[in-house]
Each structure stands twice: as C-alpha cells, then as structure tokens.
PDB file of N, CA and C in Angstrom:
ATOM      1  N   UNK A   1       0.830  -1.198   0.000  1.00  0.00           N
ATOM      2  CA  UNK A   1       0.000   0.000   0.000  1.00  0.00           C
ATOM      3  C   UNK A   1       0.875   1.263   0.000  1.00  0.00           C
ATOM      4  N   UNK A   2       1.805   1.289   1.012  1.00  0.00           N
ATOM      5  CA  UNK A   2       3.025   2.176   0.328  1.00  0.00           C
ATOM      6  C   UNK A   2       3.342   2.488  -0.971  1.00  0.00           C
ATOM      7  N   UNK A   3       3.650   1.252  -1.005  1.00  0.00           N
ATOM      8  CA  UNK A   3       4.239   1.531  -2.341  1.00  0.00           C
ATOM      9  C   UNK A   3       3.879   2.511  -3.330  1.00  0.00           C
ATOM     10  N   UNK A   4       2.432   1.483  -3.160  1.00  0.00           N
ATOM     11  CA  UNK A   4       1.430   2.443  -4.462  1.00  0.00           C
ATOM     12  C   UNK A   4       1.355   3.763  -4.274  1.00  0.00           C
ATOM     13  N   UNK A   5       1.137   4.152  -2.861  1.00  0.00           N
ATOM     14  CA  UNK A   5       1.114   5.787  -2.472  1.00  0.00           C
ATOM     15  C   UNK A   5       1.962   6.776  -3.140  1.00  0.00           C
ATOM     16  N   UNK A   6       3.127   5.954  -2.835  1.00  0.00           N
ATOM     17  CA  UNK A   6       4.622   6.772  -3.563  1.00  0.00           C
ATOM     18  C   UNK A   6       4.426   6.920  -5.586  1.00  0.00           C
ATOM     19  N   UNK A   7       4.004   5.167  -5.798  1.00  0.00           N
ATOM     20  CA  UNK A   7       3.900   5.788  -7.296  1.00  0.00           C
ATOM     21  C   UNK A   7       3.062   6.744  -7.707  1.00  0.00           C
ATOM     22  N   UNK A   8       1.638   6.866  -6.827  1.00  0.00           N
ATOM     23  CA  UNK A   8       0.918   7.882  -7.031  1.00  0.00           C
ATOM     24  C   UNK A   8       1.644   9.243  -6.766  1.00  0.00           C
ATOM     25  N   UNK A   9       2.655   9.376  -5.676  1.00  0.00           N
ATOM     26  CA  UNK A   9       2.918  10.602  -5.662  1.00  0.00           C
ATOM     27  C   UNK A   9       3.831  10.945  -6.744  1.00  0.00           C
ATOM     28  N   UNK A  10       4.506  10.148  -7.140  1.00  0.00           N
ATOM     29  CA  UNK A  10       5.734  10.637  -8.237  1.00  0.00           C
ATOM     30  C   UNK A  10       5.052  11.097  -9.755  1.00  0.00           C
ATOM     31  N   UNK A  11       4.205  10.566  -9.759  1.00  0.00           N
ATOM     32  CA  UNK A  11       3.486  10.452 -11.159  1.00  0.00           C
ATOM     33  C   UNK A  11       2.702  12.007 -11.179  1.00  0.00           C
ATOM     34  N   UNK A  12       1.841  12.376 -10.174  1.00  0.00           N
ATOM     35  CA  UNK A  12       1.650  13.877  -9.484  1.00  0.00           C
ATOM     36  C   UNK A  12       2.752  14.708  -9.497  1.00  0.00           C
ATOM     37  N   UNK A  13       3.460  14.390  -9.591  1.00  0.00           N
ATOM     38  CA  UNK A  13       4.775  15.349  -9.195  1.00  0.00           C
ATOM     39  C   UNK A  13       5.335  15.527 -11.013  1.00  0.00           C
ATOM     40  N   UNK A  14       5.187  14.154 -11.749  1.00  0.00           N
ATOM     41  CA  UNK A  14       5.789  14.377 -12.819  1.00  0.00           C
ATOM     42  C   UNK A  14       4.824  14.989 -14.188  1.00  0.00           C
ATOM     43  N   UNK A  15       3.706  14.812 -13.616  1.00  0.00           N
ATOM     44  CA  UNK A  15       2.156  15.633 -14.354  1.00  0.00           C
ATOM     45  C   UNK A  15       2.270  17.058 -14.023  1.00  0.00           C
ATOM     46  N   UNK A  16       2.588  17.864 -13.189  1.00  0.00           N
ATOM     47  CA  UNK A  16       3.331  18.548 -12.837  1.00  0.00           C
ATOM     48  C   UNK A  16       4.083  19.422 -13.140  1.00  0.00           C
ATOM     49  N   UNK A  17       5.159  18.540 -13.774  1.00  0.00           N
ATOM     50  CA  UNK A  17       6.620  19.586 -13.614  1.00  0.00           C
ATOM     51  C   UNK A  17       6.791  19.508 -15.401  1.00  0.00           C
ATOM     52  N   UNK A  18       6.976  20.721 -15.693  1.00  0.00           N
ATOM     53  CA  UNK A  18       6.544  21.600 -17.125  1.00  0.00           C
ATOM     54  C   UNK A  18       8.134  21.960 -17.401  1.00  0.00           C
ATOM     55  N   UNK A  19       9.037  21.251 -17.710  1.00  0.00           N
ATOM     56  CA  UNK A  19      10.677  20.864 -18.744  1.00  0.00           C
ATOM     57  C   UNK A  19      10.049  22.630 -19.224  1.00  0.00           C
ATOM     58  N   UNK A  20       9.695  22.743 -20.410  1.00  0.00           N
ATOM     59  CA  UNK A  20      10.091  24.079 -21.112  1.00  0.00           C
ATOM     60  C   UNK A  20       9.782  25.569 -19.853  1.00  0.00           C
ATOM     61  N   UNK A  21       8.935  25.603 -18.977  1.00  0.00           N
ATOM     62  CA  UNK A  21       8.656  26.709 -17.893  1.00  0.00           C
ATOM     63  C   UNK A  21      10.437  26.716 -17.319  1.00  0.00           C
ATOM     64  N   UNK A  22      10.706  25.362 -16.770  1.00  0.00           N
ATOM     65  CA  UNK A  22      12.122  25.629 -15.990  1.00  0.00           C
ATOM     66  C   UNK A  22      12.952  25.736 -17.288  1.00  0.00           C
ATOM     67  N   UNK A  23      12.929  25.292 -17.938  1.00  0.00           N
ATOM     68  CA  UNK A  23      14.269  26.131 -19.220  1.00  0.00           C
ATOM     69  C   UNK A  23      14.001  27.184 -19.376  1.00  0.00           C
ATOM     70  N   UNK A  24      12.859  28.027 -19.397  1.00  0.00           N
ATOM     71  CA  UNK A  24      13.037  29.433 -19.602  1.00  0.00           C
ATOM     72  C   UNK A  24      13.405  30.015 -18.921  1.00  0.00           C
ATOM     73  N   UNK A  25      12.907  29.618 -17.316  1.00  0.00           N
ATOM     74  CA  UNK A  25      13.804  30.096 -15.950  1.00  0.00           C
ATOM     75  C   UNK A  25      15.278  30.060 -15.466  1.00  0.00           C
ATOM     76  N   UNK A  26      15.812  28.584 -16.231  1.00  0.00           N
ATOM     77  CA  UNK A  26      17.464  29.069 -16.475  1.00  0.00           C
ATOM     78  C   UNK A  26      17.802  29.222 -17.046  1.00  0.00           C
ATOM     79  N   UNK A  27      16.924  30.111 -18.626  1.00  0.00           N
ATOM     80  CA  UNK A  27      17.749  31.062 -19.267  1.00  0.00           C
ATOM     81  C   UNK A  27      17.245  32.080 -18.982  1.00  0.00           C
ATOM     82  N   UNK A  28      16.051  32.593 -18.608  1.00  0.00           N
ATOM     83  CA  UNK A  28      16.182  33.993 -17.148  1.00  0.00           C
ATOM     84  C   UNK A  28      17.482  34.100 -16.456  1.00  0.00           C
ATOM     85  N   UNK A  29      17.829  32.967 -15.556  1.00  0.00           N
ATOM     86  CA  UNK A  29      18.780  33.347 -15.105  1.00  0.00           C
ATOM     87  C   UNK A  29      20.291  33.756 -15.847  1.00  0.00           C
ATOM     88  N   UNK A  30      20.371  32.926 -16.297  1.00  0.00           N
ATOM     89  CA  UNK A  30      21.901  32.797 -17.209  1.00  0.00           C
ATOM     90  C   UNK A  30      22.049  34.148 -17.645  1.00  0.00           C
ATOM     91  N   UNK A  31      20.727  34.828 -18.295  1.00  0.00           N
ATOM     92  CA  UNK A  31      21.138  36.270 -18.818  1.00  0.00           C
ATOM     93  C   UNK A  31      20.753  37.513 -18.305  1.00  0.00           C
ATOM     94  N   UNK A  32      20.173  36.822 -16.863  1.00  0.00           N
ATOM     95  CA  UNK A  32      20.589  38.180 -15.835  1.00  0.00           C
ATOM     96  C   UNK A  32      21.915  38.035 -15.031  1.00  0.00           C
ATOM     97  N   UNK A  33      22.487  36.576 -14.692  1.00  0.00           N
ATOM     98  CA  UNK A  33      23.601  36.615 -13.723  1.00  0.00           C
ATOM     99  C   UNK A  33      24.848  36.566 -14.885  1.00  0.00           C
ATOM    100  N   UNK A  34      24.796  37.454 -15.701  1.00  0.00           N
ATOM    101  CA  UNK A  34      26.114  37.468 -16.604  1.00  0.00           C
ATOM    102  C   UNK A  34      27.238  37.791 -16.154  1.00  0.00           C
ATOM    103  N   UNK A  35      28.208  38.585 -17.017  1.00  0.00           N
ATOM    104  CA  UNK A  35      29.454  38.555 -16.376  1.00  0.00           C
ATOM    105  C   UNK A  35      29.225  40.373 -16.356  1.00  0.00           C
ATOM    106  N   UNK A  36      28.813  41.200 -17.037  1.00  0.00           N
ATOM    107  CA  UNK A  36      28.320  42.145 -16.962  1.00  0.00           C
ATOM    108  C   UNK A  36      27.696  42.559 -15.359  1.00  0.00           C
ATOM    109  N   UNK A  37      26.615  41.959 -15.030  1.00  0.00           N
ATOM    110  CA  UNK A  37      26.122  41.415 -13.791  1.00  0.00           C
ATOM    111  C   UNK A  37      26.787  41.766 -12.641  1.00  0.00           C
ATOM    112  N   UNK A  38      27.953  40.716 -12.992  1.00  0.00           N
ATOM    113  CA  UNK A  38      28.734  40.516 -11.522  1.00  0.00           C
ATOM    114  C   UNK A  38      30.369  41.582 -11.885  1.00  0.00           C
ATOM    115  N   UNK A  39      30.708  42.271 -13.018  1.00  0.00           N
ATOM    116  CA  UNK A  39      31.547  43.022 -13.023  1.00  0.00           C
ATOM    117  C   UNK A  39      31.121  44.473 -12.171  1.00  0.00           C
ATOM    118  N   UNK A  40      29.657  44.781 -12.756  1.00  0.00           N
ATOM    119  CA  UNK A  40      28.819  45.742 -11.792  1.00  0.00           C
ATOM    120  C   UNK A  40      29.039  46.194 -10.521  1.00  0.00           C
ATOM    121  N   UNK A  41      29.290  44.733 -10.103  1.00  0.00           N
ATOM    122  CA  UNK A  41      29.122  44.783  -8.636  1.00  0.00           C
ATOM    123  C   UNK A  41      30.327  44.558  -8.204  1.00  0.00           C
ATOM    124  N   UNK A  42      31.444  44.342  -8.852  1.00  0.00           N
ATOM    125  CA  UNK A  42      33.161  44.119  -8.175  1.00  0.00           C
ATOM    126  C   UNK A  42      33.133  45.268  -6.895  1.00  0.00           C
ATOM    127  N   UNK A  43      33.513  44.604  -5.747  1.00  0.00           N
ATOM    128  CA  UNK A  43      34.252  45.388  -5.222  1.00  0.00           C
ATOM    129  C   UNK A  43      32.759  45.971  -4.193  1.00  0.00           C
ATOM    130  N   UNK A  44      31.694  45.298  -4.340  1.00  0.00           N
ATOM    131  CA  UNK A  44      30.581  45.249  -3.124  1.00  0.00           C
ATOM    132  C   UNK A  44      30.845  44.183  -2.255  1.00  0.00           C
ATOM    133  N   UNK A  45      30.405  44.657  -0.889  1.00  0.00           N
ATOM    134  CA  UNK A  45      30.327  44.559   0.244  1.00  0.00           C
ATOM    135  C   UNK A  45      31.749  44.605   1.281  1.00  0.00           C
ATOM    136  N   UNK A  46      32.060  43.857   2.002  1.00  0.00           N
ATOM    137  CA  UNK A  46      32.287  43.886   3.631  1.00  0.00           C
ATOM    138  C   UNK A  46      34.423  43.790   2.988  1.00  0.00           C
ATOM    139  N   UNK A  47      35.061  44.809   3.140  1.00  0.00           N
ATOM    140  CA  UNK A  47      36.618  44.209   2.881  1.00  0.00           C
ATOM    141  C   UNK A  47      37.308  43.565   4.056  1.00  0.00           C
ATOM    142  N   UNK A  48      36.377  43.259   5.017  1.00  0.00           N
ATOM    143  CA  UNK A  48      37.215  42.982   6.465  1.00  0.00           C
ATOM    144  C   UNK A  48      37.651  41.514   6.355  1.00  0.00           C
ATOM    145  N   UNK A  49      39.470  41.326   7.314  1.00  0.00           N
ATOM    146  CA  UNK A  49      39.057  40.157   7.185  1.00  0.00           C
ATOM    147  C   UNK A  49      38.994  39.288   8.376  1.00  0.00           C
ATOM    148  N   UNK A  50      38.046  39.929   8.702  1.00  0.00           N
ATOM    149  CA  UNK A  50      37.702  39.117  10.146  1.00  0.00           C
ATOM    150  C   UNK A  50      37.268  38.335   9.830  1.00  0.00           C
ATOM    151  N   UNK A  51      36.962  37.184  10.946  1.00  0.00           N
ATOM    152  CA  UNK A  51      36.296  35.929  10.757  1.00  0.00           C
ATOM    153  C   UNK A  51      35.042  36.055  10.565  1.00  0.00           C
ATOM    154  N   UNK A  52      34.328  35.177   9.613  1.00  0.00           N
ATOM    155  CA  UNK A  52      32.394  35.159   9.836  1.00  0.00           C
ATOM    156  C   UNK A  52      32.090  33.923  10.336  1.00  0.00           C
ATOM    157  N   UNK A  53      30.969  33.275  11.270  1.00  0.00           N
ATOM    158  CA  UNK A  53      30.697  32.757  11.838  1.00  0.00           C
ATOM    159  C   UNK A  53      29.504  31.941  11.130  1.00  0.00           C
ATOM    160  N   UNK A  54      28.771  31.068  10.768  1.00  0.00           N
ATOM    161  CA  UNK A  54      27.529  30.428   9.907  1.00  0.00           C
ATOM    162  C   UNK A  54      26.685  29.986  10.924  1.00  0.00           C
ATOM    163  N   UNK A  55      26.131  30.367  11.686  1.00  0.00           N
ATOM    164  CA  UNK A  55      25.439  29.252  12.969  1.00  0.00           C
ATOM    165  C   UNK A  55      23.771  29.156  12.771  1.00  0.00           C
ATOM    166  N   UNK A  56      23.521  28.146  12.844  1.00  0.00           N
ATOM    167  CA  UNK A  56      21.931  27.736  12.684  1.00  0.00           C
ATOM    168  C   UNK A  56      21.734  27.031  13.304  1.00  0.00           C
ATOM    169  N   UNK A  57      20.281  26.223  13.003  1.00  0.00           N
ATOM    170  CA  UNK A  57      19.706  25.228  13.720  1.00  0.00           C
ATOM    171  C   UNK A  57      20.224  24.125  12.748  1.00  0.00           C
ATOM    172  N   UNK A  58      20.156  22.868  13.541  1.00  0.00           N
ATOM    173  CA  UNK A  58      20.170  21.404  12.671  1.00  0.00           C
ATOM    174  C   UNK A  58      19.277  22.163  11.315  1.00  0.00           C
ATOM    175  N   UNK A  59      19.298  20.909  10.391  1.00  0.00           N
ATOM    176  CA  UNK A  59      18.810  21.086   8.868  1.00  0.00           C
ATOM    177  C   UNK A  59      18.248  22.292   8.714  1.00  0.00           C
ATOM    178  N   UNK A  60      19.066  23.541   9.142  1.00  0.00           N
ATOM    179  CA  UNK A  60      18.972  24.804   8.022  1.00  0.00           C
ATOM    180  C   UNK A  60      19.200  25.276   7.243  1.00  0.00           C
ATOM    181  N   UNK A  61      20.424  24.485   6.629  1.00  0.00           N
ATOM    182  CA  UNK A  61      21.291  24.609   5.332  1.00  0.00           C
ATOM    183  C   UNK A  61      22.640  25.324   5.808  1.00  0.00           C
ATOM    184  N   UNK A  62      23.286  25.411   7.152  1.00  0.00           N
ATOM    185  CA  UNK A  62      24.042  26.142   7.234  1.00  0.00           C
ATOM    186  C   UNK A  62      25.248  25.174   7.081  1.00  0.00           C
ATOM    187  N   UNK A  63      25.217  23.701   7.125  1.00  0.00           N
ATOM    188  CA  UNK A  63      26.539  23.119   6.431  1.00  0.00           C
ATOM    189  C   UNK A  63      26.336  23.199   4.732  1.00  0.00           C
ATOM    190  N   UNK A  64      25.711  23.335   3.974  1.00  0.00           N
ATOM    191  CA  UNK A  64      25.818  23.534   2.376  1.00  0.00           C
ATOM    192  C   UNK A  64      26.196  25.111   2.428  1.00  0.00           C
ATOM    193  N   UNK A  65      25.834  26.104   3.210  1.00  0.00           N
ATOM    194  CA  UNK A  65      26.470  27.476   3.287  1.00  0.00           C
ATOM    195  C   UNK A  65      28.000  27.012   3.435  1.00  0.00           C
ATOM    196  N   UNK A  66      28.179  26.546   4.340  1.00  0.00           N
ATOM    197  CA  UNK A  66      29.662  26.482   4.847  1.00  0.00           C
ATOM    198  C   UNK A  66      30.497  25.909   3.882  1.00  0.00           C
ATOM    199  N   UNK A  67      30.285  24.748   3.145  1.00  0.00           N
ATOM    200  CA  UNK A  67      30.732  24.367   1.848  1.00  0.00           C
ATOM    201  C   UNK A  67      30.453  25.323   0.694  1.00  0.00           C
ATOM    202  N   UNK A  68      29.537  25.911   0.795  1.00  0.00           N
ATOM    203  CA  UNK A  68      29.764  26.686  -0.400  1.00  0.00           C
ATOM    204  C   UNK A  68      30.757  27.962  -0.697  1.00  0.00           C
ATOM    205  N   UNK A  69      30.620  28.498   0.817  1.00  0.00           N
ATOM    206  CA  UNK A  69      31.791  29.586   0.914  1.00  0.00           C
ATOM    207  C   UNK A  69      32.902  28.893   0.993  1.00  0.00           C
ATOM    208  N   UNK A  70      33.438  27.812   1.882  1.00  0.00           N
ATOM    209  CA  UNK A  70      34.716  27.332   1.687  1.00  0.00           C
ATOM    210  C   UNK A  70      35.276  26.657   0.110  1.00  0.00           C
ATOM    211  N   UNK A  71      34.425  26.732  -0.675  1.00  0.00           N
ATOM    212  CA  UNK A  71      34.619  26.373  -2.001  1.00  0.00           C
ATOM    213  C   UNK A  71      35.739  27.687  -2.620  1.00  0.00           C
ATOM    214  N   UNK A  72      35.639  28.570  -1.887  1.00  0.00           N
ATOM    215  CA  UNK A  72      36.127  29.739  -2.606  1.00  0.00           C
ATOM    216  C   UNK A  72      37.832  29.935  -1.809  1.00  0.00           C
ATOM    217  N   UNK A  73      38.868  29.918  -3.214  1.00  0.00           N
ATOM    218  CA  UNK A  73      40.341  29.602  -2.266  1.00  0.00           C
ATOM    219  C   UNK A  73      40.912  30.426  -1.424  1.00  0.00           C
ATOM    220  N   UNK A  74      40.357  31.536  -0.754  1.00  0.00           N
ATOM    221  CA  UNK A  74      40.205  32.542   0.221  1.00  0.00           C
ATOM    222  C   UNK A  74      39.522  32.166   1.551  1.00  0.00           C
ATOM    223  N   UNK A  75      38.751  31.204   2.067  1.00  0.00           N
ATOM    224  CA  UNK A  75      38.154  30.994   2.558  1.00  0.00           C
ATOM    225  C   UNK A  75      38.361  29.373   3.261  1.00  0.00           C
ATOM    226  N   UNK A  76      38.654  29.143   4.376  1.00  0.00           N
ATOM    227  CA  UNK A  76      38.297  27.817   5.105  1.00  0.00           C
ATOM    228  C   UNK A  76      37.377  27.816   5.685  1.00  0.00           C
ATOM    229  N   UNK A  77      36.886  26.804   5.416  1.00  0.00           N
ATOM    230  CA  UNK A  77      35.417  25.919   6.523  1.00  0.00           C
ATOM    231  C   UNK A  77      36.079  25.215   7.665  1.00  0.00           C
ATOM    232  N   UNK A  78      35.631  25.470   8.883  1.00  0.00           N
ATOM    233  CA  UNK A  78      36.393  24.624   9.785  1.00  0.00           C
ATOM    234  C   UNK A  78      35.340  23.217  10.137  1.00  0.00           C
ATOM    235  N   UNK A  79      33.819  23.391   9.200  1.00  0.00           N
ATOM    236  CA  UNK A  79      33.215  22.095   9.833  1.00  0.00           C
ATOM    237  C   UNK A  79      32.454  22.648  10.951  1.00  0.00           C
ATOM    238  N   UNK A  80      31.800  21.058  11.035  1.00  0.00           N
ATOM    239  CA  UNK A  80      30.433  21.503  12.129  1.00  0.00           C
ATOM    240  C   UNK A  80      31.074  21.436  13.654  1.00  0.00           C
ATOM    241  N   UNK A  81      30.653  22.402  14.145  1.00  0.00           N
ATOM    242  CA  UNK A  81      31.456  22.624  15.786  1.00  0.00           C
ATOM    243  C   UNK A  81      30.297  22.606  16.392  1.00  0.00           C
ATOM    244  N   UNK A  82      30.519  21.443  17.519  1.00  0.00           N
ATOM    245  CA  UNK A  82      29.371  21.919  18.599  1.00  0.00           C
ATOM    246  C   UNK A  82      29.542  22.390  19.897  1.00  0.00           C
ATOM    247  N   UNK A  83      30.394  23.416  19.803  1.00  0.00           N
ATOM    248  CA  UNK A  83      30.737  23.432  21.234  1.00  0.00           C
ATOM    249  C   UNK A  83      30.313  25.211  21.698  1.00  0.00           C
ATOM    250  N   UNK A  84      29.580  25.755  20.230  1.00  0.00           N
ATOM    251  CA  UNK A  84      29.087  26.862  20.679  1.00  0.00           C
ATOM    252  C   UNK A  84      27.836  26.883  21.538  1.00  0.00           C
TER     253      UNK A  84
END
C-alpha cells in the first residue's frame, strides 16, 4: 500500500513539472547573472578580514552554506562545531 502511495505521488509530481517553464527560468537566469552582472558589482560589500561565523539550527542549510563559501580559495570551513 506504500508503495502504491509513492507511485501515485511521483506520477503527481511528474504531471506537474513543465521541462520548457524551468528552461526558460534558467535562461532567465543565465542572462541576468552574466558577467556584466557581476563586473557591476566588483568590489561590493564587507573588505574585512575578520572571521564570519555560519550558525543555525540542525537542517537549516548552514553546512551547504559552509561548503559553499569554503569552495572559494580565500576561505576555510572549519566544519560543524558543537561546542558553541
């Protein structure tokens, strides 16, 4: 009976989801976040280089934050600390 629930839900989900709506939405994006875009903005926000801190609750997304900024070669992630 599970089972079936789930195929019912996927099949809802795939009746649904409209392929050409999201391609137009990431080519919305693509040709607003150009390089134009982000040359604009060189040289916005914070030059400090103090430390920043990421702190949330469990599943708030603040370890995919933390990987995403430590992706950048300026930047270490030290990982999830629990001792704050």
């Amino acid at each position: 009976e599970a089972f079936a629930q789930f195929l019912t839900s996927k099949q809802a989900v795939r009746a649904a989801y409209d392929i050409k709506a999201y391609g137009e939405f990431v080519d919305r994006m693509i040709a607003t976040f150009d390089r134009a875009f982000f040359a604009a903005r060189m040289g916005f926000g914070d030059g400090t280089e103090l430390p920043a801190f990421v702190v949330g609750m469990p599943r708030s997304g603040t370890t995919l934050t933390e990987q995403i900024l430590a992706s950048h070669p300026l930047i270490h992630g030290t990982g999830e600390r629990t001792d704050f």
